[in-house]
N, C-alpha and C. Protein backbone atom coordinates (compact mmCIF):
# COMPACT_ATOMS: atom_id res chain seq x y z
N UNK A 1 22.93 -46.13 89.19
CA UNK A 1 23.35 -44.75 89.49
C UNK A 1 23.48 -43.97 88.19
N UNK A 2 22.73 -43.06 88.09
CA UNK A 2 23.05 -42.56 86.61
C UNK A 2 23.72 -41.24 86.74
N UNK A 3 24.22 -41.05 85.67
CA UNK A 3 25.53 -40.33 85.12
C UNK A 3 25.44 -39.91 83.88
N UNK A 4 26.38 -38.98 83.59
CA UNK A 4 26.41 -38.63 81.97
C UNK A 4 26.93 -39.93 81.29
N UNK A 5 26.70 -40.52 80.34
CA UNK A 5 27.69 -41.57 79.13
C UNK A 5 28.49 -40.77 78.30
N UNK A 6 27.33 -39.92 77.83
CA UNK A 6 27.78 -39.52 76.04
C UNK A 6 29.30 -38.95 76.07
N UNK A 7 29.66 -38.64 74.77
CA UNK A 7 30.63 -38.14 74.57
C UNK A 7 31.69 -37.07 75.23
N UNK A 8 32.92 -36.83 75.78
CA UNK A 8 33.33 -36.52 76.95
C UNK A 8 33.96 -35.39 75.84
N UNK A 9 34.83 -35.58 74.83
CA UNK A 9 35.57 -34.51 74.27
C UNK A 9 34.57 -33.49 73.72
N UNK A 10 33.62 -33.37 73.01
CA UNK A 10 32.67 -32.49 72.56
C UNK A 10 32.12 -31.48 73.93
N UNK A 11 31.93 -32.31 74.98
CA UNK A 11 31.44 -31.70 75.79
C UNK A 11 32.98 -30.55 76.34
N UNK A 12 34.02 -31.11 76.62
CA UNK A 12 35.05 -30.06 76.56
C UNK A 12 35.53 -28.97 75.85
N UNK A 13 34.84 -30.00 74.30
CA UNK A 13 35.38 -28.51 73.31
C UNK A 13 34.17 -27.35 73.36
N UNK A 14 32.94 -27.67 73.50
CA UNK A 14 31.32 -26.84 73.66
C UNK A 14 31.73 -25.74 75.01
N UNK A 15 32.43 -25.95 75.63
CA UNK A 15 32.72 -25.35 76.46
C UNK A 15 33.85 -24.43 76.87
N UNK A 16 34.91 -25.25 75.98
CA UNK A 16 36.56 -24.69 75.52
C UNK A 16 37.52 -24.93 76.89
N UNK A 17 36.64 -25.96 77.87
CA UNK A 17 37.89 -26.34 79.34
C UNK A 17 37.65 -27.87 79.60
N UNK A 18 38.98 -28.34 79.74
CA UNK A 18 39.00 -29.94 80.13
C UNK A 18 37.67 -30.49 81.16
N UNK A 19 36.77 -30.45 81.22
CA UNK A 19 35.27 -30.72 81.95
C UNK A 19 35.89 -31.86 82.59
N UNK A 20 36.04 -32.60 82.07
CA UNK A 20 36.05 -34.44 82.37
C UNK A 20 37.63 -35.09 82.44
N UNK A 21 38.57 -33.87 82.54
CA UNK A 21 39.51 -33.90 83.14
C UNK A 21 40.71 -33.75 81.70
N UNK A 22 41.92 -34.08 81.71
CA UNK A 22 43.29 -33.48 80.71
C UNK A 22 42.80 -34.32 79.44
N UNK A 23 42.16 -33.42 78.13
CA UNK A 23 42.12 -34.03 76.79
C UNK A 23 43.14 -33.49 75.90
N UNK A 24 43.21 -34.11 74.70
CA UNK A 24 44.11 -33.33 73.87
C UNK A 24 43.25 -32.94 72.43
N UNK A 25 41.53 -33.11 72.99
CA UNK A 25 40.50 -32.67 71.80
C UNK A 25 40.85 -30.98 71.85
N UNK A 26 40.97 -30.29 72.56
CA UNK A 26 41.06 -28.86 73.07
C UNK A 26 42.12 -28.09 72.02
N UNK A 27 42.98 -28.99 72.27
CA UNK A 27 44.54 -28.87 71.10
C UNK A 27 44.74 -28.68 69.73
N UNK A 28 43.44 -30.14 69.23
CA UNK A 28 43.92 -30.42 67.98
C UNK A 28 42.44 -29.38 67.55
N UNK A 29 41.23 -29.57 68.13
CA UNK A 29 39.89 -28.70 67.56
C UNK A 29 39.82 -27.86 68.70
N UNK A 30 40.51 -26.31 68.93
CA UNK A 30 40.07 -25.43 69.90
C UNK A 30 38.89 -24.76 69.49
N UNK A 31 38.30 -25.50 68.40
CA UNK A 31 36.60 -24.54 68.03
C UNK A 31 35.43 -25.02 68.46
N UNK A 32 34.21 -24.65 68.85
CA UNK A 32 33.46 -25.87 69.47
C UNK A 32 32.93 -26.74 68.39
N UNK A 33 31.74 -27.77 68.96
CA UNK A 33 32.13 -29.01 67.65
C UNK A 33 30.64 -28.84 66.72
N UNK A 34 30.51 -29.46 65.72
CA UNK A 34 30.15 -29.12 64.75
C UNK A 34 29.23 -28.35 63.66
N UNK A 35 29.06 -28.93 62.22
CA UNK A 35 29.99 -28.46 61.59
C UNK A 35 29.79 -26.84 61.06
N UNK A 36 29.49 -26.13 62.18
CA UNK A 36 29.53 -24.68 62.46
C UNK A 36 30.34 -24.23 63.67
N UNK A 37 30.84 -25.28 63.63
CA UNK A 37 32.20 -24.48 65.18
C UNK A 37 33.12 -23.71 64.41
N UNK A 38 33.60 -23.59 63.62
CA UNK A 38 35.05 -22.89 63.21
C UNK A 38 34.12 -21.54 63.03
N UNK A 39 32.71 -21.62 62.37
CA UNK A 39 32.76 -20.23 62.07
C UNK A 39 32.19 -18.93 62.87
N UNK A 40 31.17 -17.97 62.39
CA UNK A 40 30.64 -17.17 63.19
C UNK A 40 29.62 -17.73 63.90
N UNK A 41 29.36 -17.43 64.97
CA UNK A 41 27.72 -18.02 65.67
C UNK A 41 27.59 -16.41 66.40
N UNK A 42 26.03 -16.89 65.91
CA UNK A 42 25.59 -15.42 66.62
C UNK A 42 25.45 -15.43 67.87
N UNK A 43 25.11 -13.96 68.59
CA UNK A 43 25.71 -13.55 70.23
C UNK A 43 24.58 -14.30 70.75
N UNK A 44 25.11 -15.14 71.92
CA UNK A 44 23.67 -16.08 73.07
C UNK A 44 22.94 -15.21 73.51
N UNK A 45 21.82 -15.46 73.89
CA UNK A 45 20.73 -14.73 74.89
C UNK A 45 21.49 -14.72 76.02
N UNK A 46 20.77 -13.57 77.29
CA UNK A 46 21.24 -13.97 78.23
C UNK A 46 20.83 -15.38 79.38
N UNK A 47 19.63 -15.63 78.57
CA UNK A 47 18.78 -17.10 79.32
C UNK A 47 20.12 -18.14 78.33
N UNK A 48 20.47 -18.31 77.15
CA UNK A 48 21.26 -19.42 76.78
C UNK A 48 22.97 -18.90 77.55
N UNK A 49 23.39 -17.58 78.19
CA UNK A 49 24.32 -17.79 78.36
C UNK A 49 24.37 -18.45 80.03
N UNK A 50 23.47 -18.20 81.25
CA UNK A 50 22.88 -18.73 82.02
C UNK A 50 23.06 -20.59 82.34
N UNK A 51 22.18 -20.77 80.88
CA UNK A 51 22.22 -22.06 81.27
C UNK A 51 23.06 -22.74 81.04
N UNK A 52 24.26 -22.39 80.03
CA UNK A 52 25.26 -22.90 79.53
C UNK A 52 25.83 -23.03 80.65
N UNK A 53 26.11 -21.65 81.87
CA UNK A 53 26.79 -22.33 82.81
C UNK A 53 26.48 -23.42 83.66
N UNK A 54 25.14 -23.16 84.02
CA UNK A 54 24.30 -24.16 84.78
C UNK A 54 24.97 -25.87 84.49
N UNK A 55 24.86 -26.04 83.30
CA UNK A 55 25.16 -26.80 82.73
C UNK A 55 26.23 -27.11 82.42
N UNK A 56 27.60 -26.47 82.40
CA UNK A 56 29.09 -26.46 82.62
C UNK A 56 29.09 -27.24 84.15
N UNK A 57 28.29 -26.50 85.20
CA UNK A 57 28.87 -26.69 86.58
C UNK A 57 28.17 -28.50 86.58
N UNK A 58 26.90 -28.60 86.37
CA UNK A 58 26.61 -30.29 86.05
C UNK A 58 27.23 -30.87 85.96
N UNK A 59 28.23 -30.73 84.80
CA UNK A 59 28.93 -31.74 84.05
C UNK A 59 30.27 -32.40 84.99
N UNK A 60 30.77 -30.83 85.17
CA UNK A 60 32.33 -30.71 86.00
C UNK A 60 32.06 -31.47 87.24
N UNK A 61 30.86 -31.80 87.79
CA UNK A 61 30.35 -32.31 89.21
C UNK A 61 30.01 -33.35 89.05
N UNK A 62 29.50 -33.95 87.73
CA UNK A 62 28.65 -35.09 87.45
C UNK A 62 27.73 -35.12 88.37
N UNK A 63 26.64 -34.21 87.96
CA UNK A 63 25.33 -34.25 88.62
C UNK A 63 24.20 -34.45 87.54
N UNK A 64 23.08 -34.73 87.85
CA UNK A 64 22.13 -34.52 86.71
C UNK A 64 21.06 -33.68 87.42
N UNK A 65 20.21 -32.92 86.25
CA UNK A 65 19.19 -31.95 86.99
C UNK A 65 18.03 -32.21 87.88
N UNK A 66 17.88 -33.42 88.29
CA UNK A 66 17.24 -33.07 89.85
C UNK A 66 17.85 -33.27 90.76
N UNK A 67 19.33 -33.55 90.92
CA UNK A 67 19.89 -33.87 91.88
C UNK A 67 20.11 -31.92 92.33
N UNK A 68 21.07 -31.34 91.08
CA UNK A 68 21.22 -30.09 91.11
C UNK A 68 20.30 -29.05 91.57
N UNK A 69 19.39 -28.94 90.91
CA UNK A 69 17.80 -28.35 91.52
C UNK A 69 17.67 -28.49 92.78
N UNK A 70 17.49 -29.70 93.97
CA UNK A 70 17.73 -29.82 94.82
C UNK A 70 18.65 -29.35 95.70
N UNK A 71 19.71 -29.12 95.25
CA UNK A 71 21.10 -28.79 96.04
C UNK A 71 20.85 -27.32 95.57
N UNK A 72 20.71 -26.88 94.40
CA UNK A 72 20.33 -25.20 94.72
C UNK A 72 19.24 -24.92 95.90
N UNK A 73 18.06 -25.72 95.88
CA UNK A 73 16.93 -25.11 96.56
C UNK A 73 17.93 -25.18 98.06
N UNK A 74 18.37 -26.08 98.18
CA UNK A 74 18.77 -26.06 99.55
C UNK A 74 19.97 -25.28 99.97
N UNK A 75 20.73 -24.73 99.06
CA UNK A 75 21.61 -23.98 99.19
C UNK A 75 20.95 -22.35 98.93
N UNK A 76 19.76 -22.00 98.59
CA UNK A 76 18.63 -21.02 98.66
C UNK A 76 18.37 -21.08 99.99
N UNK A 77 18.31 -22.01 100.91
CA UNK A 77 17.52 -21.76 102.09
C UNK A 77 18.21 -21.73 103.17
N UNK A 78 19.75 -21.54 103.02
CA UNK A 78 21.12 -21.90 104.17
C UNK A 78 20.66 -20.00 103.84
N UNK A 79 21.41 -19.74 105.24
CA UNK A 79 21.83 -18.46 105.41
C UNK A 79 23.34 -18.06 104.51
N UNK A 80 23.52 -16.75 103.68
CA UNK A 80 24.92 -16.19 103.26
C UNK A 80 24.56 -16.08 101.86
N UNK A 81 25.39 -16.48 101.03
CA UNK A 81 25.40 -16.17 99.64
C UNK A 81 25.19 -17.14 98.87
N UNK A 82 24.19 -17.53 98.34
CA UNK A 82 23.42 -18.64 97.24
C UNK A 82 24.20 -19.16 96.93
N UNK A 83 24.66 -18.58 96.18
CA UNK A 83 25.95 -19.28 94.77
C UNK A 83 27.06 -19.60 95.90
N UNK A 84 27.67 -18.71 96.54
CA UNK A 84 28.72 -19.53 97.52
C UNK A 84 27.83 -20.86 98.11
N UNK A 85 27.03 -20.85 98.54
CA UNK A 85 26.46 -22.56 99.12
C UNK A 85 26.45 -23.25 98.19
N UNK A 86 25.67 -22.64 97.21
CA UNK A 86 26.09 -24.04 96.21
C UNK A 86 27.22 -24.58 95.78
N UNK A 87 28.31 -24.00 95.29
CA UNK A 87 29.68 -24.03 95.61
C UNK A 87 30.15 -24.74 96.62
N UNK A 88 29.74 -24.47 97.39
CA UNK A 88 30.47 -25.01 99.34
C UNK A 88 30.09 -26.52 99.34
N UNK A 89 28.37 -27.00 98.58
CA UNK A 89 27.58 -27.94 98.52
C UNK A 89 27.84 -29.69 97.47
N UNK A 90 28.29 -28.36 96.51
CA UNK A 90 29.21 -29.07 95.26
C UNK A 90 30.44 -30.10 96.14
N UNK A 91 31.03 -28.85 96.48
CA UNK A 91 32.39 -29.24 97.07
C UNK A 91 32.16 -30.54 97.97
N UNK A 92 31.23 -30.25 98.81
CA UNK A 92 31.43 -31.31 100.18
C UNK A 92 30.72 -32.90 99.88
N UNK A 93 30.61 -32.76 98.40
CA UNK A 93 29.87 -34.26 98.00
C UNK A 93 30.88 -35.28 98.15
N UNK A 94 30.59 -36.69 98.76
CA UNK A 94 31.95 -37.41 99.15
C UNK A 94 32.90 -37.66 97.91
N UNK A 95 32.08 -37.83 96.19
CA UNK A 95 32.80 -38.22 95.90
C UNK A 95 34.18 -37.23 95.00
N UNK A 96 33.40 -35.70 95.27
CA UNK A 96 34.50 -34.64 95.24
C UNK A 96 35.63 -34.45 96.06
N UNK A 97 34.78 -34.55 97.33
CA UNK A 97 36.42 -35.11 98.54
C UNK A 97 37.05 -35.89 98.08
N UNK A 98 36.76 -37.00 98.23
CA UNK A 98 37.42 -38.26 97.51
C UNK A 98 38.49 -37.84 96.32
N UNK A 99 37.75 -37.38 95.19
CA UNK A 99 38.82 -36.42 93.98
C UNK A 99 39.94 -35.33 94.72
N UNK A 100 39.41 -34.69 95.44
CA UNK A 100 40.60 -33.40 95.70
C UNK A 100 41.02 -33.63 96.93
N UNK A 101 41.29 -35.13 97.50
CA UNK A 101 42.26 -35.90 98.24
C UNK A 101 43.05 -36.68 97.29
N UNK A 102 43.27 -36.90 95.83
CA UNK A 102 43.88 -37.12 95.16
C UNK A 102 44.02 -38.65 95.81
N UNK A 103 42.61 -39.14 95.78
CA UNK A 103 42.61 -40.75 96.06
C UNK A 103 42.03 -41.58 95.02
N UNK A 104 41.34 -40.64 94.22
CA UNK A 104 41.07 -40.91 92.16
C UNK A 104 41.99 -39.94 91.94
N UNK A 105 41.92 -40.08 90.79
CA UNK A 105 42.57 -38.98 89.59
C UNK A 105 41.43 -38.09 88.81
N UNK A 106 40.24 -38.50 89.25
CA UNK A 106 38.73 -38.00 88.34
C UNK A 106 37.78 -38.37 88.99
N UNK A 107 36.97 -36.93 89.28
CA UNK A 107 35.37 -37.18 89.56
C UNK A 107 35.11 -38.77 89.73
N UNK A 108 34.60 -39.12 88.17
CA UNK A 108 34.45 -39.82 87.59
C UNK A 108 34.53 -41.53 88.67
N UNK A 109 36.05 -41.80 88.42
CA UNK A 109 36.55 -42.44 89.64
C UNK A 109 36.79 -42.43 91.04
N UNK A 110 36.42 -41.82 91.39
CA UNK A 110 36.35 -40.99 92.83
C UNK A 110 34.66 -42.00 93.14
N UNK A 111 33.89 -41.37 92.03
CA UNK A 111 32.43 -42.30 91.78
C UNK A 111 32.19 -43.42 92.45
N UNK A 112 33.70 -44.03 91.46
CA UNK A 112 33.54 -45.65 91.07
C UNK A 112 33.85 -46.17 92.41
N UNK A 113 34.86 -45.20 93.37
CA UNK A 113 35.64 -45.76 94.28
C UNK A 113 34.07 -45.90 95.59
N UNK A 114 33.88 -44.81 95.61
CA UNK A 114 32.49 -44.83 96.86
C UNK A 114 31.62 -45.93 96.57
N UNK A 115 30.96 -46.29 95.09
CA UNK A 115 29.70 -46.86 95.32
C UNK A 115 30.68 -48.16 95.18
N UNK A 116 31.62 -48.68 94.86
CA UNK A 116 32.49 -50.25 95.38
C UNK A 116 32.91 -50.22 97.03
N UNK A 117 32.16 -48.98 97.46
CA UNK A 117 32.56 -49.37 98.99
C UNK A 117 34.04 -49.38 99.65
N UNK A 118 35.35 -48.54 98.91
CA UNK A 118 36.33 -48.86 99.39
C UNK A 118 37.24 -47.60 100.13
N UNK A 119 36.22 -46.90 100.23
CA UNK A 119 35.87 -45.41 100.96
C UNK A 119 34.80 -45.12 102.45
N UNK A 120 35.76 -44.89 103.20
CA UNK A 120 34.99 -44.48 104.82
C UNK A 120 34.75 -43.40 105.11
N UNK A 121 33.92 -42.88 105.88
CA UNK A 121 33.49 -42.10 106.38
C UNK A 121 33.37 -42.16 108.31
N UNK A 122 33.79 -41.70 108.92
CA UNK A 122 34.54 -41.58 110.56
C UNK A 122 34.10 -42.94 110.90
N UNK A 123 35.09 -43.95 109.91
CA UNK A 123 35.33 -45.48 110.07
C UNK A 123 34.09 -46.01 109.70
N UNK A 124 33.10 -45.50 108.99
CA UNK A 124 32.08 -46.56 108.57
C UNK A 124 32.15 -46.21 106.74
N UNK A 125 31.73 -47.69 106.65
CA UNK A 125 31.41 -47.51 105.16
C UNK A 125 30.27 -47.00 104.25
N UNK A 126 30.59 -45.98 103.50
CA UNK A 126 29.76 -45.10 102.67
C UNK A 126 29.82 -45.41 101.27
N UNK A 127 28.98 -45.63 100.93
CA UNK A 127 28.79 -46.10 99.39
C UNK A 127 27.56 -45.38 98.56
N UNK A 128 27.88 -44.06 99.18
CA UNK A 128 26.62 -42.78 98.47
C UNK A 128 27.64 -41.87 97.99
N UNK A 129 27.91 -41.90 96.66
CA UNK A 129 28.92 -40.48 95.96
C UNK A 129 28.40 -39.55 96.78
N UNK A 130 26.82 -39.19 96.20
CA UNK A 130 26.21 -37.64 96.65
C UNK A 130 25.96 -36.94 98.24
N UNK A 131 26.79 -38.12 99.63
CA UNK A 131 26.93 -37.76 100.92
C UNK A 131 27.37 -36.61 100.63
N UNK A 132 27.14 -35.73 101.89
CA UNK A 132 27.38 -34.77 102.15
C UNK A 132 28.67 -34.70 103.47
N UNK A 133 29.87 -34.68 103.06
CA UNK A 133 30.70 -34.55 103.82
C UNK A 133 30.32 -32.83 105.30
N UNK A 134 30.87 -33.17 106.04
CA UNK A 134 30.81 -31.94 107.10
C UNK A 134 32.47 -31.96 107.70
N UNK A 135 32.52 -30.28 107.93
CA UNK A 135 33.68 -30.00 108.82
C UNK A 135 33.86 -31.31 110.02
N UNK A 136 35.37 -31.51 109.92
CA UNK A 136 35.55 -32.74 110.79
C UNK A 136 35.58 -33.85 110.58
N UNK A 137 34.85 -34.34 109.67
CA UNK A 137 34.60 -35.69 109.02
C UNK A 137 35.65 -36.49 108.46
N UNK A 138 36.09 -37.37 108.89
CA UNK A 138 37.52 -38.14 108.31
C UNK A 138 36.94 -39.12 107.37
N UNK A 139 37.65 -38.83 105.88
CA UNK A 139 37.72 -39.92 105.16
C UNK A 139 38.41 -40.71 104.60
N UNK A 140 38.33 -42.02 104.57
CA UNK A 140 39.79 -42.81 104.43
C UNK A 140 39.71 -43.92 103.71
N UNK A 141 40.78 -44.16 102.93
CA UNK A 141 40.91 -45.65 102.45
C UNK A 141 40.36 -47.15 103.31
N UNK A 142 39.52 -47.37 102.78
CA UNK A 142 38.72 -48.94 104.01
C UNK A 142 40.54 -49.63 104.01
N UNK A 143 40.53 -50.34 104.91
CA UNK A 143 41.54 -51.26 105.24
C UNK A 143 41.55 -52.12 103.66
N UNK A 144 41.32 -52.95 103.55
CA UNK A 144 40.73 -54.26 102.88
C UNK A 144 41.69 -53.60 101.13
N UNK A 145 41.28 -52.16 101.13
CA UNK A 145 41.20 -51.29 99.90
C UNK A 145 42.78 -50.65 99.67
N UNK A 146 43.30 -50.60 100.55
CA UNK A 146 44.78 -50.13 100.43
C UNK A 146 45.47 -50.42 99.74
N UNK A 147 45.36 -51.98 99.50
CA UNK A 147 46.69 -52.21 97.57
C UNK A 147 45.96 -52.26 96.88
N UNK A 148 44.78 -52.09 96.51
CA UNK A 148 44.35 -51.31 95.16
C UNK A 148 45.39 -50.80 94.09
N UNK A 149 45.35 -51.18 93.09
CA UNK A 149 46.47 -50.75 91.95
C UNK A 149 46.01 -49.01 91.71
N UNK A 150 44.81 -49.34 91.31
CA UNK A 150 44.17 -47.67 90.68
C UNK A 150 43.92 -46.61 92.27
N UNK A 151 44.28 -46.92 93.22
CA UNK A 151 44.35 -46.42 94.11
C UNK A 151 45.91 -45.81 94.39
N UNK A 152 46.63 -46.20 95.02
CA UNK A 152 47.88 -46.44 95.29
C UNK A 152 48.45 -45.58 93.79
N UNK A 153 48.17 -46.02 92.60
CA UNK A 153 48.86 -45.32 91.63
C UNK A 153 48.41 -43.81 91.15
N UNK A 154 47.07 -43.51 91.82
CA UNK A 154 46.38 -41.98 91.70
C UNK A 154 47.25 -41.33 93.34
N UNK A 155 47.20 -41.62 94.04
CA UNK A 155 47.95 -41.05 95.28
C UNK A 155 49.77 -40.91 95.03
N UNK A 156 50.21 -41.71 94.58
CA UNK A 156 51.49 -41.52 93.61
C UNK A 156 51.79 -40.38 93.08
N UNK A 157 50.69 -40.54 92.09
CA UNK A 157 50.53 -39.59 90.76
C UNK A 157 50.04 -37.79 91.29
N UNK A 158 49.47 -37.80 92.39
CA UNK A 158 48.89 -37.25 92.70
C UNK A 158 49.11 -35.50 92.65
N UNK A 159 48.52 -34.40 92.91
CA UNK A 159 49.42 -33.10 92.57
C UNK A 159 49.77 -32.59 93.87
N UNK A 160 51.00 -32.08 94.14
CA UNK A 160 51.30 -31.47 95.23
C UNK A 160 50.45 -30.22 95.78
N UNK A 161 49.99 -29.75 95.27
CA UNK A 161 48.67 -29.02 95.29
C UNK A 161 48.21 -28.94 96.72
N UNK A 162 48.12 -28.73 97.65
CA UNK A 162 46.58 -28.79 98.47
C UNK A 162 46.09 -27.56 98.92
N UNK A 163 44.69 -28.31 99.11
CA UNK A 163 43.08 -27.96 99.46
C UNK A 163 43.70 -27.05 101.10
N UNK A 164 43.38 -25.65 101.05
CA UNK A 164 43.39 -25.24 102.64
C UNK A 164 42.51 -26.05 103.82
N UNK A 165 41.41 -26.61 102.88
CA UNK A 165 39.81 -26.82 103.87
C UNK A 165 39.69 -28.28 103.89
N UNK A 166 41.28 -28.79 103.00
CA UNK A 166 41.28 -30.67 103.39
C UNK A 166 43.16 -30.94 104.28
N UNK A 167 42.75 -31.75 104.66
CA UNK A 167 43.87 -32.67 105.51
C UNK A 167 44.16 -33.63 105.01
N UNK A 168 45.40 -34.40 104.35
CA UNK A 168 45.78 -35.55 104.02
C UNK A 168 46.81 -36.16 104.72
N UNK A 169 47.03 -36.91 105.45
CA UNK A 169 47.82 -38.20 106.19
C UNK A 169 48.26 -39.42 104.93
N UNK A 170 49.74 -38.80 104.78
CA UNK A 170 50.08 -40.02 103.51
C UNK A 170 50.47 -41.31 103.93
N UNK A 171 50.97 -41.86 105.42
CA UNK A 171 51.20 -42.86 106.07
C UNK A 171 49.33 -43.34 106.37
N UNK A 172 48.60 -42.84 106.97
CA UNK A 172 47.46 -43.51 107.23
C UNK A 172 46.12 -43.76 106.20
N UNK A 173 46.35 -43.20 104.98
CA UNK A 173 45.66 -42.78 103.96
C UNK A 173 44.56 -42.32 104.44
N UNK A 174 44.26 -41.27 105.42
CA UNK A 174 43.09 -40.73 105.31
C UNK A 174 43.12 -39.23 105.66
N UNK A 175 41.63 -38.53 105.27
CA UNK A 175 42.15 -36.87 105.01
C UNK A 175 40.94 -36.32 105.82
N UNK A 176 40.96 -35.13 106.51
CA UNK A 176 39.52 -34.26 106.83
C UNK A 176 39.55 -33.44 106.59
N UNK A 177 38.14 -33.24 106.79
CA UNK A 177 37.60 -31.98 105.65
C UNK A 177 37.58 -30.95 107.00
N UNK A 178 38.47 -29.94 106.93
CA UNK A 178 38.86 -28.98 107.93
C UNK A 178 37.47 -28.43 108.39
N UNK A 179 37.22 -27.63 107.07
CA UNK A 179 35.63 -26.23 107.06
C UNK A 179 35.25 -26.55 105.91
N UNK A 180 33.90 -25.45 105.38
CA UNK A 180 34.07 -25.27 104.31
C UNK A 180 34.85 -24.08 103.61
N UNK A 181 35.22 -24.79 102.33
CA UNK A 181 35.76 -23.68 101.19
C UNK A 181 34.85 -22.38 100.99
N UNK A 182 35.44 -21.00 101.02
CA UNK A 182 34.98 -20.07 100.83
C UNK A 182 35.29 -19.88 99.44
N UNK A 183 34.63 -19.28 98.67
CA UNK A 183 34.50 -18.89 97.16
C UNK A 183 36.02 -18.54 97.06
N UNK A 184 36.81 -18.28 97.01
CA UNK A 184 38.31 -17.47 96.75
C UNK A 184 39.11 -18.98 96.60
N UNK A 185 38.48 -20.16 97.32
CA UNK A 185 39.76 -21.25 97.60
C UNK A 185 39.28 -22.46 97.00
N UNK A 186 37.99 -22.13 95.70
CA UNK A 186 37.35 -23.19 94.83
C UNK A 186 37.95 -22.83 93.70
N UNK A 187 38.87 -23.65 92.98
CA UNK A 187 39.21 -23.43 91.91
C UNK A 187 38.46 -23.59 90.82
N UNK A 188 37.26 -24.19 90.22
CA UNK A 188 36.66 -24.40 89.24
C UNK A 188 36.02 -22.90 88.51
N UNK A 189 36.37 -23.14 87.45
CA UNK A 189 35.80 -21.80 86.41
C UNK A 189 34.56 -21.42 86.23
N UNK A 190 33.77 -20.99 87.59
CA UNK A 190 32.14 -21.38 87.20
C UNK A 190 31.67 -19.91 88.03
N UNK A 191 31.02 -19.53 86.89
CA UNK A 191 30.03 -18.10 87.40
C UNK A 191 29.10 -18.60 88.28
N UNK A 192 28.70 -18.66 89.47
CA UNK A 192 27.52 -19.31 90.23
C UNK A 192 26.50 -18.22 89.80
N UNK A 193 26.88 -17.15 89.98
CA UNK A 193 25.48 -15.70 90.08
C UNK A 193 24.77 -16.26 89.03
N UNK A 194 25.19 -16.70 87.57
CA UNK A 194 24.44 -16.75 86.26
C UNK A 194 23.47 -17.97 86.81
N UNK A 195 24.17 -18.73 87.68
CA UNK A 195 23.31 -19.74 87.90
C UNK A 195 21.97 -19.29 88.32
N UNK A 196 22.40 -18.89 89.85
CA UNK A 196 21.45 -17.97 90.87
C UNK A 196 20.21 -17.16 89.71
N UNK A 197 20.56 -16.88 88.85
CA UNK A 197 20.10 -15.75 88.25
C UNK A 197 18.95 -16.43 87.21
N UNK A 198 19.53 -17.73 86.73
CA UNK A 198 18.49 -18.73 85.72
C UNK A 198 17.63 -19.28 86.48
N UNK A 199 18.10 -19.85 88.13
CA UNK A 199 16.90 -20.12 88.56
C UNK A 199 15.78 -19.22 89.34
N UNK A 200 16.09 -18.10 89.62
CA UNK A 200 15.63 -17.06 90.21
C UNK A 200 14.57 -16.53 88.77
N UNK A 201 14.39 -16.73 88.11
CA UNK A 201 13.65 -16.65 86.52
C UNK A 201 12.21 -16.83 87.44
């Protein structure tokens, strides 16, 4: 299954927002990284400011570009607003549910949790991060998976926070995905239009 490796803090500071979740690179170097970050850089094109986002929203999703490409074209061909589908599309990937059911603590792990199989889908087992969750769809801790240490201690930890467009059951460990999120109730810092706009080129 491939994924980003490389370096996680650079990619936060290139950008100036925790991407890959709470660093303290942001803190100690708030300039981007090297060794011309502290000073002047001249103004981006509007094609490099474009893709920068393109490429912000990748990262924050852990997607790579043909998965993304794909999920735009197809969020191009849904009826409503481009960039809201892609958004809506982002969102409903299992292993983003999985994250903003606060059953990982990170994308990342949210990942790890689907393709080890210890994640259901309306009682069957799913071991595809990139499913596409739908309104209604219950997802839940597999039986077998419940004392999990890194489980159990991310649901703990977890933020009081919630999702309007998710359901969580803290006695049964499992949550549904109500609807989808409309643009106003996605918290991530991401211009979609610039997107819309680089691939529309």
């Amino acid at each position: 299954m491939a994924r980003y490796r490389g370096p996680k803090s650079k990619i936060s500071r290139k950008y100036g927002e925790p991407i890959f979740g709470d660093t303290k690179a942001l803190e100690k170097k708030p300039h981007p990284p090297g060794q011309h970050g502290r000073g002047r850089r001249r103004k981006k094109s509007e094609y490099a400011i474009q893709l920068a986002e393109k490429q912000k929203a990748k990262y924050l999703y852990g997607i790579l570009e043909r998965q993304f490409k794909n999920m735009f074209d197809k969020a191009s061909r849904k009826s409503g607003v481009t960039g809201e589908n892609l958004l809506q599309l982002l969102e409903a990937r299992l292993d983003n549910v999985v994250y903003r059911l606060g059953i990982a603590q990170t994308r990342r792990s949210a990942r790890q949790f689907v393709g080890h199989k210890h994640i259901t889908v309306n009682d069957k087992i799913v071991n595809i991060p990139s499913f596409t969750v739908k309104a209604g769809d219950l997802i839940a801790v597999r039986e077998k998976s419940k004392s999990l240490t890194a489980i159990s201690e991310s649901l703990s930890n977890k933020s009081s926070y919630k999702y309007q467009w998710l359901e969580w059951d803290d006695k049964k460990l499992t949550g549904k995905m109500l609807i989808y999120p409309n643009r106003e109730a996605i918290p991530e810092n991401i211009n979609e239009q610039l997107i819309v706009e680089l691939y529309s080129k």
